[in-house]
C-alpha atoms as a PDB file:
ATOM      1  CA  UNK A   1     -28.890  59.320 -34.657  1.00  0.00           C
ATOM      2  CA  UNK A   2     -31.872  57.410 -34.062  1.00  0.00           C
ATOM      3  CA  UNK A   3     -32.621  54.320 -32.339  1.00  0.00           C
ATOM      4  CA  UNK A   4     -32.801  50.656 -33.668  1.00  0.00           C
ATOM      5  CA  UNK A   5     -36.762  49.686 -33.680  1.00  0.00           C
ATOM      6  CA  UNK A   6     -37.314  46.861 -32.442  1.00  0.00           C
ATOM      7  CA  UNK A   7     -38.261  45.484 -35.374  1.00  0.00           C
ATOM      8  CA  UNK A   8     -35.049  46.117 -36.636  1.00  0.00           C
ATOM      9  CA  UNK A   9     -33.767  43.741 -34.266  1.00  0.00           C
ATOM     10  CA  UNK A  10     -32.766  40.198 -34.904  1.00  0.00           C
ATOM     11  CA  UNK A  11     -35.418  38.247 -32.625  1.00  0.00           C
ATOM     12  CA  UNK A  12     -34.526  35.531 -30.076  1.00  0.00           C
ATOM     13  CA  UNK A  13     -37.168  34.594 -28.238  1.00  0.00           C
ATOM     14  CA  UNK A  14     -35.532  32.317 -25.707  1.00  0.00           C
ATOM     15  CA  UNK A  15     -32.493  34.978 -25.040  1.00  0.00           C
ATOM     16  CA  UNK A  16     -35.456  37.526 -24.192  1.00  0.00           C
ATOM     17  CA  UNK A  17     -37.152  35.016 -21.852  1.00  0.00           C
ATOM     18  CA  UNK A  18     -33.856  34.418 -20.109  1.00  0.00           C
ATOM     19  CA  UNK A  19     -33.228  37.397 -20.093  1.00  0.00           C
ATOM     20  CA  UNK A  20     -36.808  38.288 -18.447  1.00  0.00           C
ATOM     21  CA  UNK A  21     -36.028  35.521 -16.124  1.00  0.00           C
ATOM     22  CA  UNK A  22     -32.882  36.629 -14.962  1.00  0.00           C
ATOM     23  CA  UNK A  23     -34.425  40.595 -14.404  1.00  0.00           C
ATOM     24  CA  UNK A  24     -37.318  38.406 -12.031  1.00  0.00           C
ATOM     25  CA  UNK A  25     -34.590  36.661  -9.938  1.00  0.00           C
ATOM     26  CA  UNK A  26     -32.896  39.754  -9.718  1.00  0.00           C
ATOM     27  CA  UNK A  27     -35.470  42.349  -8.935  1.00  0.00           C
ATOM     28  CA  UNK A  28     -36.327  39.711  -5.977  1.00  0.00           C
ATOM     29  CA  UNK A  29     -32.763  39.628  -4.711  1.00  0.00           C
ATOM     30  CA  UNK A  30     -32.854  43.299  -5.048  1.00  0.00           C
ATOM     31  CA  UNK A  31     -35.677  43.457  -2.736  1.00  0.00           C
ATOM     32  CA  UNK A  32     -34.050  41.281   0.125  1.00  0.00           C
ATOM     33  CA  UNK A  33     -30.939  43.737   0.167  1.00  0.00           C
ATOM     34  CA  UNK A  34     -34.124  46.597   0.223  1.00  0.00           C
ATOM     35  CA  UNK A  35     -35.614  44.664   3.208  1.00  0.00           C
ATOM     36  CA  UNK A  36     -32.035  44.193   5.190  1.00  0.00           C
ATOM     37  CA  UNK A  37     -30.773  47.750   4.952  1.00  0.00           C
ATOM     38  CA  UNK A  38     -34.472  48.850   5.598  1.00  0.00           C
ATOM     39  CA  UNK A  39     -34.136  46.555   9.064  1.00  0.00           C
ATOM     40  CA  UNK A  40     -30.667  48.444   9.526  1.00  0.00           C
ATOM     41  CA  UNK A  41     -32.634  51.767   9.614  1.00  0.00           C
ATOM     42  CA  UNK A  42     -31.242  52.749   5.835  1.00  0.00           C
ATOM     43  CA  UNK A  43     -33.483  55.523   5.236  1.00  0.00           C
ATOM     44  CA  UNK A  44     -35.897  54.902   2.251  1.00  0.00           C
ATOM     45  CA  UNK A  45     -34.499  57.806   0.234  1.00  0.00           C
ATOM     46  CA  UNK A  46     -31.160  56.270   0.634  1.00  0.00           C
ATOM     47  CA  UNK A  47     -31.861  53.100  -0.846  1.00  0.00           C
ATOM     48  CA  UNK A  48     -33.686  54.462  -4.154  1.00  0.00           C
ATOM     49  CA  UNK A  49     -30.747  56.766  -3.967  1.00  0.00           C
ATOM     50  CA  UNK A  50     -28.238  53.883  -4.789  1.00  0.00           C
ATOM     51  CA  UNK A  51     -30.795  52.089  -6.716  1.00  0.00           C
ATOM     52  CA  UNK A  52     -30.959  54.705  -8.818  1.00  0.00           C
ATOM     53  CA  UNK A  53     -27.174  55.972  -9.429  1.00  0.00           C
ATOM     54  CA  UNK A  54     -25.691  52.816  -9.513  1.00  0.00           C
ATOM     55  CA  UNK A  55     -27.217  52.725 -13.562  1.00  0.00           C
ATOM     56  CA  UNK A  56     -25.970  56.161 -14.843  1.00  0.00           C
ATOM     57  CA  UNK A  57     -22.698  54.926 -15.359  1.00  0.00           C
ATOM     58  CA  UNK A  58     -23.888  51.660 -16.779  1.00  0.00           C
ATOM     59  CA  UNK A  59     -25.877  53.411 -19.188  1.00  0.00           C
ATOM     60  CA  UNK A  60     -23.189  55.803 -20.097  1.00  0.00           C
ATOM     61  CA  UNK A  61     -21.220  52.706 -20.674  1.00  0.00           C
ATOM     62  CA  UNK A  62     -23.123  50.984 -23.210  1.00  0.00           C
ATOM     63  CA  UNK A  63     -23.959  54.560 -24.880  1.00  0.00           C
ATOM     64  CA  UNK A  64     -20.371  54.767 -25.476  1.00  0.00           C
ATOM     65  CA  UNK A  65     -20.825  51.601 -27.351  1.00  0.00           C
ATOM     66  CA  UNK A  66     -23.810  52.427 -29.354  1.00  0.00           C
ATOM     67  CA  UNK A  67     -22.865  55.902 -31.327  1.00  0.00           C
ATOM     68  CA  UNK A  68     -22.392  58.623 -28.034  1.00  0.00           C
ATOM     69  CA  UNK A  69     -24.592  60.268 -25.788  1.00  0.00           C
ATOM     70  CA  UNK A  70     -26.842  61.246 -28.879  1.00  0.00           C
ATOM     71  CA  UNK A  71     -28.409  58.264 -28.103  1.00  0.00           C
ATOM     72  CA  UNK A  72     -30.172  59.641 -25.490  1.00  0.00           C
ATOM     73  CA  UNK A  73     -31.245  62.665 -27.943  1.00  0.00           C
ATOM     74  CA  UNK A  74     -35.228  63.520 -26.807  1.00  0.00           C
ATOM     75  CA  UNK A  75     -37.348  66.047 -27.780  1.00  0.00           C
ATOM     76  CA  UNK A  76     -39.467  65.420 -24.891  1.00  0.00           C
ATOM     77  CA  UNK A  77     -38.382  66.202 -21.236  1.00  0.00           C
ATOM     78  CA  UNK A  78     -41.525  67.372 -20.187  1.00  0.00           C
ATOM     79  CA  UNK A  79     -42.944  63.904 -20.553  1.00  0.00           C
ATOM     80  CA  UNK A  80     -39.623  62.729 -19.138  1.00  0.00           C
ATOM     81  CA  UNK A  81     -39.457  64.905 -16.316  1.00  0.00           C
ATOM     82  CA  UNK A  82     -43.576  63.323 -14.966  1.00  0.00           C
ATOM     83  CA  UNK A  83     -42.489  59.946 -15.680  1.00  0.00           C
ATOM     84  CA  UNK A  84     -39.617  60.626 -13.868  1.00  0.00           C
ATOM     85  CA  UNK A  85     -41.760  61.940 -10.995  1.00  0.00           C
ATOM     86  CA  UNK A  86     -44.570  59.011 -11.423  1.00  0.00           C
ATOM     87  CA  UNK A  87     -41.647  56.746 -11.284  1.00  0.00           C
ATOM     88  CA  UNK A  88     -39.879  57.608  -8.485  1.00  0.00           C
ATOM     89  CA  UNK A  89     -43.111  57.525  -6.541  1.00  0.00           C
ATOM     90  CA  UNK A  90     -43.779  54.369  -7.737  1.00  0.00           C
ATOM     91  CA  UNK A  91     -40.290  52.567  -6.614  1.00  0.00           C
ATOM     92  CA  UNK A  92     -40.994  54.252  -2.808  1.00  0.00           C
ATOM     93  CA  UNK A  93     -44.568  52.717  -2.709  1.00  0.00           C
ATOM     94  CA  UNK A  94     -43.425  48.784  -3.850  1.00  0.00           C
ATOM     95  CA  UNK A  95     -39.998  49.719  -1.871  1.00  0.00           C
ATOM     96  CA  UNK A  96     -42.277  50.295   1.146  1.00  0.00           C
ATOM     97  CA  UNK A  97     -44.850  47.657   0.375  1.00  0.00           C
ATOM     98  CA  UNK A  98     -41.705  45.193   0.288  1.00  0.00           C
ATOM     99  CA  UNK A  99     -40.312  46.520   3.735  1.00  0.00           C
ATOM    100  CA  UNK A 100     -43.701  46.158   5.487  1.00  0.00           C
ATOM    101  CA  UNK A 101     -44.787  43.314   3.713  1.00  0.00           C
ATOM    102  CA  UNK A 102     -43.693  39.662   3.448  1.00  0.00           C
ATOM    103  CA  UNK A 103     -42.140  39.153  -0.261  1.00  0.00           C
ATOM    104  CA  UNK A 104     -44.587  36.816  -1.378  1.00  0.00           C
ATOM    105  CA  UNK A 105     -47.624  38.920  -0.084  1.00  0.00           C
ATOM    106  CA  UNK A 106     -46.215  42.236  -1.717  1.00  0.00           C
ATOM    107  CA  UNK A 107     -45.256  40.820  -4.978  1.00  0.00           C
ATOM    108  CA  UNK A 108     -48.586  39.286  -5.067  1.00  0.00           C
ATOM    109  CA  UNK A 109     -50.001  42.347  -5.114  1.00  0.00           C
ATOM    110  CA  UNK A 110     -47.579  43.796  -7.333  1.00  0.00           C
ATOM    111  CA  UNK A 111     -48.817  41.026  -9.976  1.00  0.00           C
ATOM    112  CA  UNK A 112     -52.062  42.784 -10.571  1.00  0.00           C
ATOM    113  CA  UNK A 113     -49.950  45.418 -12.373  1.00  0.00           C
ATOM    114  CA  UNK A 114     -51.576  44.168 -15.617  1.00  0.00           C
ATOM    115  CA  UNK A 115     -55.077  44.146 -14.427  1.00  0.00           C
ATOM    116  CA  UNK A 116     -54.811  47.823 -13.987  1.00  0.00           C
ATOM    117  CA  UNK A 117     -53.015  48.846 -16.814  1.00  0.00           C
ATOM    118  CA  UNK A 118     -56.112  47.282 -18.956  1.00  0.00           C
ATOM    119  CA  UNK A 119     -58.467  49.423 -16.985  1.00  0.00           C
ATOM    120  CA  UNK A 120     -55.880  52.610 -17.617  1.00  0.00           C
ATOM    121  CA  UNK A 121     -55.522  52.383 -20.844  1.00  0.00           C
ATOM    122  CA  UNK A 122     -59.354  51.380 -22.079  1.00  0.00           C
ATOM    123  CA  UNK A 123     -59.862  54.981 -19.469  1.00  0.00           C
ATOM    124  CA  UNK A 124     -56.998  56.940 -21.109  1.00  0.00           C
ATOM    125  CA  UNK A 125     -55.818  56.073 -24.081  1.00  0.00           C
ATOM    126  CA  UNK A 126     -59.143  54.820 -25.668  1.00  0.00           C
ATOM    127  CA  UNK A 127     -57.967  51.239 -26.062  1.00  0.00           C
ATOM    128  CA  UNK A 128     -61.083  49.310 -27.145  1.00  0.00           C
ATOM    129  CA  UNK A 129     -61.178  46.144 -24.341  1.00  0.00           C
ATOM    130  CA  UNK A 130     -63.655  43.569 -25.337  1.00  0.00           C
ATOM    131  CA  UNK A 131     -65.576  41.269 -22.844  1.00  0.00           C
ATOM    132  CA  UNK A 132     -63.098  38.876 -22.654  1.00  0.00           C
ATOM    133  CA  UNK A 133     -60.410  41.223 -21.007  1.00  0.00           C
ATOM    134  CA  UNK A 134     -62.728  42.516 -18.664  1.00  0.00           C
ATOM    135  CA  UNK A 135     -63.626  39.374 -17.901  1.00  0.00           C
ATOM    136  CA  UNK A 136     -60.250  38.858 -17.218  1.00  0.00           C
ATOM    137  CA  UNK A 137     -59.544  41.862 -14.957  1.00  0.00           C
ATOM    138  CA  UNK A 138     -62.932  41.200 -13.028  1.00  0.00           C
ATOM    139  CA  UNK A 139     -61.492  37.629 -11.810  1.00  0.00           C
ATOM    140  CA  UNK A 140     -58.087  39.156 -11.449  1.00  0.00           C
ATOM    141  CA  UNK A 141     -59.788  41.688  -9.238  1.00  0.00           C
ATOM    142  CA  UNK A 142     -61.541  39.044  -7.071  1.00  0.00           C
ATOM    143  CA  UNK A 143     -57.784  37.694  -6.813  1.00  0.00           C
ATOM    144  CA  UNK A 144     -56.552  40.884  -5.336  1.00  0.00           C
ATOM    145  CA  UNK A 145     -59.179  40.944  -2.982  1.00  0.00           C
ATOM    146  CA  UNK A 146     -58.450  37.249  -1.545  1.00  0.00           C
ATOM    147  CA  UNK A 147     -55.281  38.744  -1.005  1.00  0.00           C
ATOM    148  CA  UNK A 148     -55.599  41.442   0.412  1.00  0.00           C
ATOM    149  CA  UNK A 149     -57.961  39.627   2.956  1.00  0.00           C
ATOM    150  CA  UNK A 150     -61.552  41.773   3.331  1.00  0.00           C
ATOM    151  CA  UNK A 151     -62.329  40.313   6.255  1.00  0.00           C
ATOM    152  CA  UNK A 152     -59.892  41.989   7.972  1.00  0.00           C
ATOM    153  CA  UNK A 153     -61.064  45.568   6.408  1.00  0.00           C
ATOM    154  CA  UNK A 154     -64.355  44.684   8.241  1.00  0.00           C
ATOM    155  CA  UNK A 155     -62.961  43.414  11.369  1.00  0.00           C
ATOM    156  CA  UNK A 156     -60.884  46.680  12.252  1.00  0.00           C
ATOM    157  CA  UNK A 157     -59.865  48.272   8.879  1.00  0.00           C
ATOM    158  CA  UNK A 158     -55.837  48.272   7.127  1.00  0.00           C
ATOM    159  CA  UNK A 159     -53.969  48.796  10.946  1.00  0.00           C
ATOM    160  CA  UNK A 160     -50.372  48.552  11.899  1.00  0.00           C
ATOM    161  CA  UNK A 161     -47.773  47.767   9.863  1.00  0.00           C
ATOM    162  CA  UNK A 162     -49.114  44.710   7.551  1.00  0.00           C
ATOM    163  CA  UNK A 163     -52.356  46.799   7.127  1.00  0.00           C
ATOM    164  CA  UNK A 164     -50.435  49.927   6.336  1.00  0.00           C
ATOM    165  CA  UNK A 165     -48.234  47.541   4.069  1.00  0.00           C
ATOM    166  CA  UNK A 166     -50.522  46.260   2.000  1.00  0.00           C
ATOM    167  CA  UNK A 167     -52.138  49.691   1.178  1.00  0.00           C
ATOM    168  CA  UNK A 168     -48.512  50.927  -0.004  1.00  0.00           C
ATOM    169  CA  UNK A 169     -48.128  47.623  -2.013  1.00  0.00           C
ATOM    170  CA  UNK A 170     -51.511  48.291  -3.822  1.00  0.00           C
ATOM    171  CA  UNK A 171     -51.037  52.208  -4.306  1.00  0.00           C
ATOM    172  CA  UNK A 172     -47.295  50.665  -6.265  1.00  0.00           C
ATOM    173  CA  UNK A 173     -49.010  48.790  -8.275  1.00  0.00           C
ATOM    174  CA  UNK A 174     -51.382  51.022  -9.519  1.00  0.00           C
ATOM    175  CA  UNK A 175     -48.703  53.518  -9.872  1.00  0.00           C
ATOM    176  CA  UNK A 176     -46.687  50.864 -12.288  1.00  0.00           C
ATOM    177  CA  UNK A 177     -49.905  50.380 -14.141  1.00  0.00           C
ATOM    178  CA  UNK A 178     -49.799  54.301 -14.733  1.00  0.00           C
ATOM    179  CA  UNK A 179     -46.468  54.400 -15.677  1.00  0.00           C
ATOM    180  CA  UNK A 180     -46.663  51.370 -17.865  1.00  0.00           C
ATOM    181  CA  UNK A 181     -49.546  53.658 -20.036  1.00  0.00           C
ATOM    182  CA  UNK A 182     -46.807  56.802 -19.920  1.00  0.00           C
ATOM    183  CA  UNK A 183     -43.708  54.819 -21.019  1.00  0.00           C
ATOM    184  CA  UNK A 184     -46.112  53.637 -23.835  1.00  0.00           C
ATOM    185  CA  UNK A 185     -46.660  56.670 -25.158  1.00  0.00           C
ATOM    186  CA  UNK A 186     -43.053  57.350 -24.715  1.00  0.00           C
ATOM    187  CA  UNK A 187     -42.180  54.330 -26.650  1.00  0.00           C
ATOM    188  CA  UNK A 188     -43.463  56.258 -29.601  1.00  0.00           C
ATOM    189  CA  UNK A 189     -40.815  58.612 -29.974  1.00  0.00           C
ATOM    190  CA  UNK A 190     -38.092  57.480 -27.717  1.00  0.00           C
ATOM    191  CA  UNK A 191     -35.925  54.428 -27.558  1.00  0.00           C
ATOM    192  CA  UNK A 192     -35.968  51.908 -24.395  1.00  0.00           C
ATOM    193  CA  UNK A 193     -32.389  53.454 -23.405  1.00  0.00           C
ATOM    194  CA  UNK A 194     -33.411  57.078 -23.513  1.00  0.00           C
ATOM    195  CA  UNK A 195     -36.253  56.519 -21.455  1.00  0.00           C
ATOM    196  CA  UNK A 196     -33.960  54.728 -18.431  1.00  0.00           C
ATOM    197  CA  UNK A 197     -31.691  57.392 -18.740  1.00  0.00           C
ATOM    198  CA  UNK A 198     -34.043  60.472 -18.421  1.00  0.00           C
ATOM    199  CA  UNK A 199     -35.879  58.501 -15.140  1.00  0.00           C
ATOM    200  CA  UNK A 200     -32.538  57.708 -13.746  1.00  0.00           C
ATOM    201  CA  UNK A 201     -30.927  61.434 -14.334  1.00  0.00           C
ATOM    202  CA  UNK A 202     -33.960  63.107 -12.955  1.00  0.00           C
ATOM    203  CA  UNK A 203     -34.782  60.939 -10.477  1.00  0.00           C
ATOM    204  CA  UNK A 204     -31.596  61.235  -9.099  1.00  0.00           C
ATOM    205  CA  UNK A 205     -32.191  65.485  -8.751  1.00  0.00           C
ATOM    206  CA  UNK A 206     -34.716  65.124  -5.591  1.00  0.00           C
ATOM    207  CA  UNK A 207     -32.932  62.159  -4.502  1.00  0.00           C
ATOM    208  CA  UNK A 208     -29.414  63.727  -3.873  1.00  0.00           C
ATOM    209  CA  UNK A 209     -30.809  66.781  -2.604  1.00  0.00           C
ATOM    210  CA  UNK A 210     -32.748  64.778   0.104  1.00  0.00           C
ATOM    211  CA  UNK A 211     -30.280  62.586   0.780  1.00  0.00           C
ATOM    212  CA  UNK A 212     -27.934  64.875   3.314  1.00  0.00           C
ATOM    213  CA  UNK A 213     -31.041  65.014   5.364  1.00  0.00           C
ATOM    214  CA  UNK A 214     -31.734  61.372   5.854  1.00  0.00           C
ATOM    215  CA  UNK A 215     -28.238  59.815   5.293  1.00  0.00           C
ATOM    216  CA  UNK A 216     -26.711  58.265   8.477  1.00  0.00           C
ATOM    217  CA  UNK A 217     -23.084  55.928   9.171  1.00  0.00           C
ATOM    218  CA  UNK A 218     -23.172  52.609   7.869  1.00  0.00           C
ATOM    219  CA  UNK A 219     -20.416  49.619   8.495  1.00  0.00           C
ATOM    220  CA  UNK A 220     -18.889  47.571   6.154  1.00  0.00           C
ATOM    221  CA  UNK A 221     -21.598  45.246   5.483  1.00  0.00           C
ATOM    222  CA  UNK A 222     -24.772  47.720   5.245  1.00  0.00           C
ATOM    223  CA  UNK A 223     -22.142  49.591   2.873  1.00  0.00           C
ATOM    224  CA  UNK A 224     -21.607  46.282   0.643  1.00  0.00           C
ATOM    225  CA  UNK A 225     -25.994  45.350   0.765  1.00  0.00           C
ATOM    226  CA  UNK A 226     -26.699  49.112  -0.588  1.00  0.00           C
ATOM    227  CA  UNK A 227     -23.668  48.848  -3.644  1.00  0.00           C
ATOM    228  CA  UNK A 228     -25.583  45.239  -4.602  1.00  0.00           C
ATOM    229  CA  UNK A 229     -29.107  47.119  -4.494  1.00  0.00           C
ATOM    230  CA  UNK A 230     -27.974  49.387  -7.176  1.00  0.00           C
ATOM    231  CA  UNK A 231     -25.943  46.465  -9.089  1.00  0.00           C
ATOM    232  CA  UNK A 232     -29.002  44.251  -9.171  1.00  0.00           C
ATOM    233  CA  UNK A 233     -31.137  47.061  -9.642  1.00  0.00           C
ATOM    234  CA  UNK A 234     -29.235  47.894 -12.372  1.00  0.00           C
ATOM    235  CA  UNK A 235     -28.815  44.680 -13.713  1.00  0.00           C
ATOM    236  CA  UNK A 236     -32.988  44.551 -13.629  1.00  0.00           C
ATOM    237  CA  UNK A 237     -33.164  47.349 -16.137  1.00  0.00           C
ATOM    238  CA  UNK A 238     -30.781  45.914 -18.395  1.00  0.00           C
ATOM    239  CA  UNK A 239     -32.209  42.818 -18.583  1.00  0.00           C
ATOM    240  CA  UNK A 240     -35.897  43.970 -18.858  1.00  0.00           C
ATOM    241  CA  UNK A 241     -34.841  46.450 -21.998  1.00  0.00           C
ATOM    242  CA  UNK A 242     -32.703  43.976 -23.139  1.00  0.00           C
ATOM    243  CA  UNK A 243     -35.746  41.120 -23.338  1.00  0.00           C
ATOM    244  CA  UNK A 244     -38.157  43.754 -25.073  1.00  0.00           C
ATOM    245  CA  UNK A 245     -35.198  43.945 -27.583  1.00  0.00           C
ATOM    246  CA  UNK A 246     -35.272  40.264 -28.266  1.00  0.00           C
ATOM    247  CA  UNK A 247     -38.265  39.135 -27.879  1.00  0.00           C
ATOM    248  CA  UNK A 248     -41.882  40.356 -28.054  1.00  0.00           C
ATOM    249  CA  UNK A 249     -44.017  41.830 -24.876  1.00  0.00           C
ATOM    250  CA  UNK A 250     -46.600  39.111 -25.421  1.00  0.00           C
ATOM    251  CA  UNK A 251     -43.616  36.028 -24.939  1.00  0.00           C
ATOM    252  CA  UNK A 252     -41.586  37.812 -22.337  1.00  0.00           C
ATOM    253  CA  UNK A 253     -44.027  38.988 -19.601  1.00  0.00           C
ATOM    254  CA  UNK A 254     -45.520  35.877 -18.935  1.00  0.00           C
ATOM    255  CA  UNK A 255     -42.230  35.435 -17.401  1.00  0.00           C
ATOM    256  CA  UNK A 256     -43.097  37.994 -14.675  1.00  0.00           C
ATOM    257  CA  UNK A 257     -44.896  35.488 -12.530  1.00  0.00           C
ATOM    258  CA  UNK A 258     -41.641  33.527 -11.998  1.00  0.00           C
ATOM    259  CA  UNK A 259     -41.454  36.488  -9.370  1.00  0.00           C
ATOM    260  CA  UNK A 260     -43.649  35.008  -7.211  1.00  0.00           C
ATOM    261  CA  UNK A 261     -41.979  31.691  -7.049  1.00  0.00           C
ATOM    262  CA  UNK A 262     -38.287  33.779  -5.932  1.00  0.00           C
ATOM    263  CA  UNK A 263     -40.171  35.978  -3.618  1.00  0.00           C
ATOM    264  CA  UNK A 264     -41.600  32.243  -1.789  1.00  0.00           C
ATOM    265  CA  UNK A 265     -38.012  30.916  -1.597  1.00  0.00           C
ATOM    266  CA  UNK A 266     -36.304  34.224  -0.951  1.00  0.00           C
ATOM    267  CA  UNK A 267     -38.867  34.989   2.044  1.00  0.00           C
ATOM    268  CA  UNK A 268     -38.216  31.931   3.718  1.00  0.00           C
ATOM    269  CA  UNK A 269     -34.725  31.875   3.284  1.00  0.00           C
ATOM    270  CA  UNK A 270     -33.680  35.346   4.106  1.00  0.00           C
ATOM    271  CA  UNK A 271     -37.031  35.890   6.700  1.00  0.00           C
ATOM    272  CA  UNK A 272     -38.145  32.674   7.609  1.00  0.00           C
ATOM    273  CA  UNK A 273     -41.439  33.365   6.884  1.00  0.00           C
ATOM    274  CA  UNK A 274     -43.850  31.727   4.244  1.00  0.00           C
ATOM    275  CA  UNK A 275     -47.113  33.192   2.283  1.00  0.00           C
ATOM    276  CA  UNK A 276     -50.533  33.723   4.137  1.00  0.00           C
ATOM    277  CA  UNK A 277     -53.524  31.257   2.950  1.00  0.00           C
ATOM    278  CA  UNK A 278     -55.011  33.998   1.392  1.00  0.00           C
ATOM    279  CA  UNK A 279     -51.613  34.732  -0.585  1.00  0.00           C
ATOM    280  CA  UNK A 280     -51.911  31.052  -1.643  1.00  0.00           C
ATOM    281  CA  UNK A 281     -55.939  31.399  -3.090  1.00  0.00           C
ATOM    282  CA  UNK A 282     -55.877  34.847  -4.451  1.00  0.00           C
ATOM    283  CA  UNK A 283     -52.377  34.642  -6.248  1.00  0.00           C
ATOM    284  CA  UNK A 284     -53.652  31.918  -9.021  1.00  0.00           C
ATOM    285  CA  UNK A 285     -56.495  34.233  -9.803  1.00  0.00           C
ATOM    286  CA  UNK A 286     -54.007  36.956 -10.012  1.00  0.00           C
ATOM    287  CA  UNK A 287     -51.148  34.674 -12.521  1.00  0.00           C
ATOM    288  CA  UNK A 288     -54.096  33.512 -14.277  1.00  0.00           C
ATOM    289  CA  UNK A 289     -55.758  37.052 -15.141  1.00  0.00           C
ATOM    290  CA  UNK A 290     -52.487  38.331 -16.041  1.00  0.00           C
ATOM    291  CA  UNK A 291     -51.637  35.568 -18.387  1.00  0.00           C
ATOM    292  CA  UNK A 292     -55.128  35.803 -20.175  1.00  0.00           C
ATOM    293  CA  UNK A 293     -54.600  39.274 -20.731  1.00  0.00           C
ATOM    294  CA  UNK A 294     -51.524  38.594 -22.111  1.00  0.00           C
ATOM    295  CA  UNK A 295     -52.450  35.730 -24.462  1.00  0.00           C
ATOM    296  CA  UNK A 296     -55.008  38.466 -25.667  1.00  0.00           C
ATOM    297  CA  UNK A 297     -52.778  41.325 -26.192  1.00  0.00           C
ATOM    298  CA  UNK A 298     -50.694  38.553 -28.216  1.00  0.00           C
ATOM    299  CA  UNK A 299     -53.847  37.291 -30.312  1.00  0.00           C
ATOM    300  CA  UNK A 300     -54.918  41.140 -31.361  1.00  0.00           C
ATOM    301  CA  UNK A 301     -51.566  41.928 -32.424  1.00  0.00           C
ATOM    302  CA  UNK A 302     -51.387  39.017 -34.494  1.00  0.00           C
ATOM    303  CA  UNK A 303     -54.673  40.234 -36.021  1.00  0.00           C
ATOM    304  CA  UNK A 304     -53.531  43.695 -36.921  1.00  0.00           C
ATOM    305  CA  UNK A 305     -50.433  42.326 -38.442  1.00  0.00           C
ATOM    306  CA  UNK A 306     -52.518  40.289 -40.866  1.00  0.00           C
ATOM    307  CA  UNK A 307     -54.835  43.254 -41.419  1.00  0.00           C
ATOM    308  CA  UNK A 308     -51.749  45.556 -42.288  1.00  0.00           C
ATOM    309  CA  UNK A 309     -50.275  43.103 -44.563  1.00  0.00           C
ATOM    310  CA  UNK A 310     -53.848  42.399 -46.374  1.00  0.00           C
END
């Protein structure tokens, strides 16, 4: 049996922007639990082990519901099993970046996901990028840079834990850029459910066999913040395929940068501690490079429909 397109799907483009909403709010809850068990001592391994096998049985769920296991039918687990890989390594780097990082500051930083995805996939999959996108990316660049605060690069270099922070947070983000060009070619032959269900099944292979190693007592409440990192993690994937499902990429990731706003009130509420001035000047850049590109990706696709249909 073969997937629905998404084409196939009745649109609603306000259910897929609430739907994108709700996955922001929830990814950025998701990262306070990440932060508390990480000041705890939960090992990292441990906490993208439950972020991980909290969705199996989710998935397995709503399979059940949607004609079997069959549904996650693939002809491809080779290209599974390096996503898998480039995935997992990318939810330890913006794991870390989060733990070492205030929320605003590494989500900030995680925002320039789209700035590098441009560059990835004019480098490897030939996309022709005009003037205008570059254009964007160079000003989104100069945003990044604000952030991540050069002056202090030339005073001493990235030292101690913010400096090491903000070097995981960037490494994430280019690693999400590189997996957003491999679920894309994906997305060719598999459905959005088949591809969470291969990352989350192999994933969880290096995960469980580390996890003896690095797994130590926890009380009640550590217990209670690791069971809501995999809810709300899985909750985020739901919500994210489910908003590609209603609505298209171009309306829905705009919604992204509502993020940024969470990560401000859930740092100061949960940490007590607010974005740096540079967070504050380079972030705009960032929002407004990503929404650009966006617009752009939304104005070509237009364009080839009418071509097609000519």
């Amino acid at each position: 049996m073969t997937a629905a397109r998404s084409s196939d799907v009745p649109q609603h483009y306000l259910g897929g922007i609430a739907l994108r909403l709700l996955a922001m709010a929830s990814l950025s809850l998701m990262f306070v639990l990440v932060k508390i068990a990480a000041a705890d001592g939960v090992h990292l391994v441990e906490s993208l082990f439950w972020r991980q096998v909290v969705v199996l049985p989710l998935l397995l769920l709503w399979a059940m519901r949607h004609g079997g296991i069959a549904t996650f039918r693939t002809q491809r687990p080779g290209t599974h099993a390096r996503r898998a890989i480039m995935g997992l390594t990318g939810m330890a780097l913006n794991f870390g970046g989060m733990i070492y990082l205030p929320m605003a500051e590494a989500t900030t930083i995680n925002l320039s996901v789209p700035i590098f995805a441009v560059i990835f996939a004019a480098a490897f999959l030939g996309e022709p990028t005009g003037w205008q996108r570059w254009g964007a990316v160079i000003v989104g660049f100069l945003g990044v840079l604000v952030v991540l605060n050069p002056t202090t690069v030339l005073a001493g270099g990235f030292t101690g834990d913010h400096g090491i922070g903000t070097l995981i947070a960037l490494g994430g983000a280019i690693m999400t850029a590189l997996i957003t060009i491999q679920v894309r070619d994906l997305a060719r032959t598999e459905s959005p459910m088949a591809i969470v269900f291969w990352f989350s099944l192999i994933s969880l292979v290096p995960l469980t066999i580390a996890l003896p190693f690095v797994m130590t007592p926890h009380g009640p409440a550590i217990w209670a913040v690791l069971i809501g990192l995999g809810l709300l993690g899985a909750v985020v994937q739901m919500s994210l395929t489910g908003a590609l499902r209603l609505a298209p990429v171009a309306v829905v990731t705009p919604m992204d940068y509502s993020s940024l706003l969470w990560s401000i009130a859930c740092g100061w509420y949960f940490f007590g501690t607010f974005p740096a001035d540079t967070t504050w000047v380079g972030a705009p850049l960032i929002v407004a490079s990503g929404l650009f590109i966006a617009w752009r990706e939304h104005r070509l696709h237009i364009e080839r429909r009418k071509d097609i249909t000519a």
